[in-house]
C-alpha atoms as a PDB file:
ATOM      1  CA  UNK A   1      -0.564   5.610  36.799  1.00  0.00           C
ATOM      2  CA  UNK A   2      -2.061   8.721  36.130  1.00  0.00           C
ATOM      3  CA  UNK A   3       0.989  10.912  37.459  1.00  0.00           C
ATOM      4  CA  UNK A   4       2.646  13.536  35.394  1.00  0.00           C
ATOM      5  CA  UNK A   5       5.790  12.325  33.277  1.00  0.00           C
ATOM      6  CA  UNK A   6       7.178  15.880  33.397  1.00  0.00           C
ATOM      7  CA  UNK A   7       6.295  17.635  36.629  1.00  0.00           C
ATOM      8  CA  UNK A   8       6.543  21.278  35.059  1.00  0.00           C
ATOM      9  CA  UNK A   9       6.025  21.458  31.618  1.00  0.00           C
ATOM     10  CA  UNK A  10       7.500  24.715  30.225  1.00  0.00           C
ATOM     11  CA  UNK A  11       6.641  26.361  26.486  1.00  0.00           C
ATOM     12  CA  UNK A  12       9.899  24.752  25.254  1.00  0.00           C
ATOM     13  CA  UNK A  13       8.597  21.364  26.235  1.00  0.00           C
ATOM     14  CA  UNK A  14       5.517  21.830  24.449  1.00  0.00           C
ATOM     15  CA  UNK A  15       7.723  23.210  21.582  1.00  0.00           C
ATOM     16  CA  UNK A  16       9.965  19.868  21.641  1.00  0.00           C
ATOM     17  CA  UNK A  17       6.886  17.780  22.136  1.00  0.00           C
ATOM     18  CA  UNK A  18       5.632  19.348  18.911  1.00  0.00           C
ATOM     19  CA  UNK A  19       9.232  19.337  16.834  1.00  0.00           C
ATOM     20  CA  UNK A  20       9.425  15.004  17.806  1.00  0.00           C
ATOM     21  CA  UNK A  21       5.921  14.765  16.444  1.00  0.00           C
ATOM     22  CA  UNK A  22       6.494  15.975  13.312  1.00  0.00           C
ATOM     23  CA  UNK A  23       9.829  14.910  12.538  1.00  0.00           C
ATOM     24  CA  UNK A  24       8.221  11.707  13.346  1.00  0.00           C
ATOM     25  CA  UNK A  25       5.154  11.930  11.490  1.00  0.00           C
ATOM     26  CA  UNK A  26       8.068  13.196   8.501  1.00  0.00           C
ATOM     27  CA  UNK A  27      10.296   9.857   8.883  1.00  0.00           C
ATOM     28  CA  UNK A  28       7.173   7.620   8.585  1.00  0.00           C
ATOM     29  CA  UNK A  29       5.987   9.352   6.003  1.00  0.00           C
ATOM     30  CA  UNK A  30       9.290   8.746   3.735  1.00  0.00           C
ATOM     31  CA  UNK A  31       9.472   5.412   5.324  1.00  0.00           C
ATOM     32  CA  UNK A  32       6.163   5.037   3.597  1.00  0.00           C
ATOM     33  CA  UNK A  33       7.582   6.164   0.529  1.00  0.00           C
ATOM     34  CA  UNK A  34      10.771   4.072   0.691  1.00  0.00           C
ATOM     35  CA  UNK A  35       8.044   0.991   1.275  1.00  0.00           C
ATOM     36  CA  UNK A  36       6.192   2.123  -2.019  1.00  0.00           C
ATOM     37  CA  UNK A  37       9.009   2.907  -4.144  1.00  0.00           C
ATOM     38  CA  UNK A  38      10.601  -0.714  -3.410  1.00  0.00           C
ATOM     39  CA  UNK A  39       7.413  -2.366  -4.908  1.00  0.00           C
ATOM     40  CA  UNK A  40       6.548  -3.709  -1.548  1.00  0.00           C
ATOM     41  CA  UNK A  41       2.880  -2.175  -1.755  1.00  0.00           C
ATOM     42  CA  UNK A  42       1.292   0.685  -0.554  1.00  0.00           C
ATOM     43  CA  UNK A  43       3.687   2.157   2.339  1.00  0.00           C
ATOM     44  CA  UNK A  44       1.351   3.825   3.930  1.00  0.00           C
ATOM     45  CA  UNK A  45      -0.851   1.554   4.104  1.00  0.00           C
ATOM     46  CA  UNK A  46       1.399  -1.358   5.327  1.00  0.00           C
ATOM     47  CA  UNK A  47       2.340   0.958   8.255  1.00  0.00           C
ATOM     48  CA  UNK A  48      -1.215   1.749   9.228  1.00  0.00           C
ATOM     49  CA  UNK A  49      -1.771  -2.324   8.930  1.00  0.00           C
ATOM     50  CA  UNK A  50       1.336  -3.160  11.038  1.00  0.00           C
ATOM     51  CA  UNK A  51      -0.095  -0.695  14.087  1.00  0.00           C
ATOM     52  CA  UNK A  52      -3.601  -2.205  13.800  1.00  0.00           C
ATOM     53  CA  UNK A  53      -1.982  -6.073  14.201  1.00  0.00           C
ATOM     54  CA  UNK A  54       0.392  -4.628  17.028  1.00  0.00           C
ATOM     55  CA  UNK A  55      -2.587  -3.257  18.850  1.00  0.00           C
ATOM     56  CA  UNK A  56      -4.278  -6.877  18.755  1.00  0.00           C
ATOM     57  CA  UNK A  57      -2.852  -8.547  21.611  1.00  0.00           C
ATOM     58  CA  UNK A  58      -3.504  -5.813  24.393  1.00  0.00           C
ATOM     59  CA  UNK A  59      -6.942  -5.988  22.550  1.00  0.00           C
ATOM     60  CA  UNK A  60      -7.334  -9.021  23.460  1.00  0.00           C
ATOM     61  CA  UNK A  61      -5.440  -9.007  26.867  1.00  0.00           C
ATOM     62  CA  UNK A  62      -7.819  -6.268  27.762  1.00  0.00           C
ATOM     63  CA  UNK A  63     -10.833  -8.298  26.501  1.00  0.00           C
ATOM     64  CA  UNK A  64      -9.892 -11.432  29.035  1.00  0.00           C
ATOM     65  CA  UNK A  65      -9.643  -8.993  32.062  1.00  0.00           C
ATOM     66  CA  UNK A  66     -13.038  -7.237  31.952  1.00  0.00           C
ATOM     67  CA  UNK A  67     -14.985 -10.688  30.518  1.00  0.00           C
ATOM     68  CA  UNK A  68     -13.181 -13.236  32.590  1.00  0.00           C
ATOM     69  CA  UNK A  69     -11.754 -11.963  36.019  1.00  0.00           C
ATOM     70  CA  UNK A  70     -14.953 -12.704  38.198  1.00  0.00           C
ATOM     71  CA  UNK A  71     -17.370 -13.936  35.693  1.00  0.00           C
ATOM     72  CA  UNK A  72     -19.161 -16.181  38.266  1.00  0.00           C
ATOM     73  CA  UNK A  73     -22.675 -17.573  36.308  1.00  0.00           C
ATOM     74  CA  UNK A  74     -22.343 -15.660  33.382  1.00  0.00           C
ATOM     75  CA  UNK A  75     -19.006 -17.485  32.276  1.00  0.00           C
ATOM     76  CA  UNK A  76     -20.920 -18.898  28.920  1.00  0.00           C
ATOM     77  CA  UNK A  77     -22.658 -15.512  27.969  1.00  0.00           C
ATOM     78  CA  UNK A  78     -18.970 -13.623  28.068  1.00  0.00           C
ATOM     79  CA  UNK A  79     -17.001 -16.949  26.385  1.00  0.00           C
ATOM     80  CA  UNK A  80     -19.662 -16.570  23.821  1.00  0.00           C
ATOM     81  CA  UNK A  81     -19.002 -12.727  23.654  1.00  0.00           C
ATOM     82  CA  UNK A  82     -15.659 -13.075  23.240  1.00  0.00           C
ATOM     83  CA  UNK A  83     -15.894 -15.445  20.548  1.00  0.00           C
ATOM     84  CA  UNK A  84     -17.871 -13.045  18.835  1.00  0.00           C
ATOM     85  CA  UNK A  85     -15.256  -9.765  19.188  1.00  0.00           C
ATOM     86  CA  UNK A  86     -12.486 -12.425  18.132  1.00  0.00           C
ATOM     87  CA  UNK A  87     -14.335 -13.411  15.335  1.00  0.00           C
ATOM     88  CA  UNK A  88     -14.892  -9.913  14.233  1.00  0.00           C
ATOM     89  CA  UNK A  89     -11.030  -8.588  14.704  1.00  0.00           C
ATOM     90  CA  UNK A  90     -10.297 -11.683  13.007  1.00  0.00           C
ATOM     91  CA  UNK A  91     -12.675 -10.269  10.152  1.00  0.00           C
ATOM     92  CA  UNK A  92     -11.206  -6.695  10.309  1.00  0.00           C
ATOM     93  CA  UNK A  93      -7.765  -8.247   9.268  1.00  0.00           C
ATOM     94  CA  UNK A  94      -8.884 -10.127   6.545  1.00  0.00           C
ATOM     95  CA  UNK A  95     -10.709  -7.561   5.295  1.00  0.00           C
ATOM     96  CA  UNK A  96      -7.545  -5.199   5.546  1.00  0.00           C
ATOM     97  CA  UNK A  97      -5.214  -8.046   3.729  1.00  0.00           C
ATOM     98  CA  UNK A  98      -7.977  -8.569   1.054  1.00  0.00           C
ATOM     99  CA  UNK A  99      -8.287  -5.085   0.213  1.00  0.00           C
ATOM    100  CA  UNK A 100      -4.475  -4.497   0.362  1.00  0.00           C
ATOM    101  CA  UNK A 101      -3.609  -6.940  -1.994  1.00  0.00           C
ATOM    102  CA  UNK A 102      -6.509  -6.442  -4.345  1.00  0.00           C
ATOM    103  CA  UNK A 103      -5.606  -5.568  -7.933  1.00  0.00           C
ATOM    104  CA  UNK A 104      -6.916  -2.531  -9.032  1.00  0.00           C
ATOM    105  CA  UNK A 105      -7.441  -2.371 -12.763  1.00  0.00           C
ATOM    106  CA  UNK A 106      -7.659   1.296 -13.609  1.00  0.00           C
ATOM    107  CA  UNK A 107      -8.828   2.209 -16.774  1.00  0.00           C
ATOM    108  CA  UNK A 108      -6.743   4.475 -18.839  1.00  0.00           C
ATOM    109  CA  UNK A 109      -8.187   6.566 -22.330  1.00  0.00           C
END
């Protein structure tokens, strides 16, 4: 926790740093095409989607360690709290479905 993962970082570890980045960024991107072109939906999209749903549960693993390890007398106040964040990332992916698979009628002259 908080230690260094390489101990001396060099300008060719920086380099490969940067050349795993990109080719990443590059394989999502085509895997965002290969989603599109399939007739899937919008890759790109769908990919962004998938890390926002992945990211829920330490969301809410995170939210039940700072509301509800020692709450003492304010147990109802932080239940009630998190019932409200819940209810809002709930919201956020609705919202994200809806607009995903919302037809879009462009017009054409």
């Amino acid at each position: 926790s908080g230690g260094m993962l390489i101990e001396n970082p060099g300008i060719g570890t920086y380099l490969l740093i940067a050349i795993v980045l990109t080719a990443g960024t590059a394989f999502l991107l085509w895997l965002g095409e290969q989603i599109t072109s399939k007739g899937v939906g919008n890759g790109i999209s769908i990919i962004i989607f998938a890390g926002i749903v992945a990211g829920i549960p330490s969301t809410i693993n995170q939210i039940y360690a700072q509301q509800f390890e020692d709450a003492g007398d304010q147990l109802f106040i932080r239940i009630v709290t998190v019932v409200i964040l819940l209810l809002a990332i709930l919201a956020v992916v609705v919202g994200v479905i809806f607009i995903q698979q919302a037809l879009r009628k462009i017009p054409i002259q």
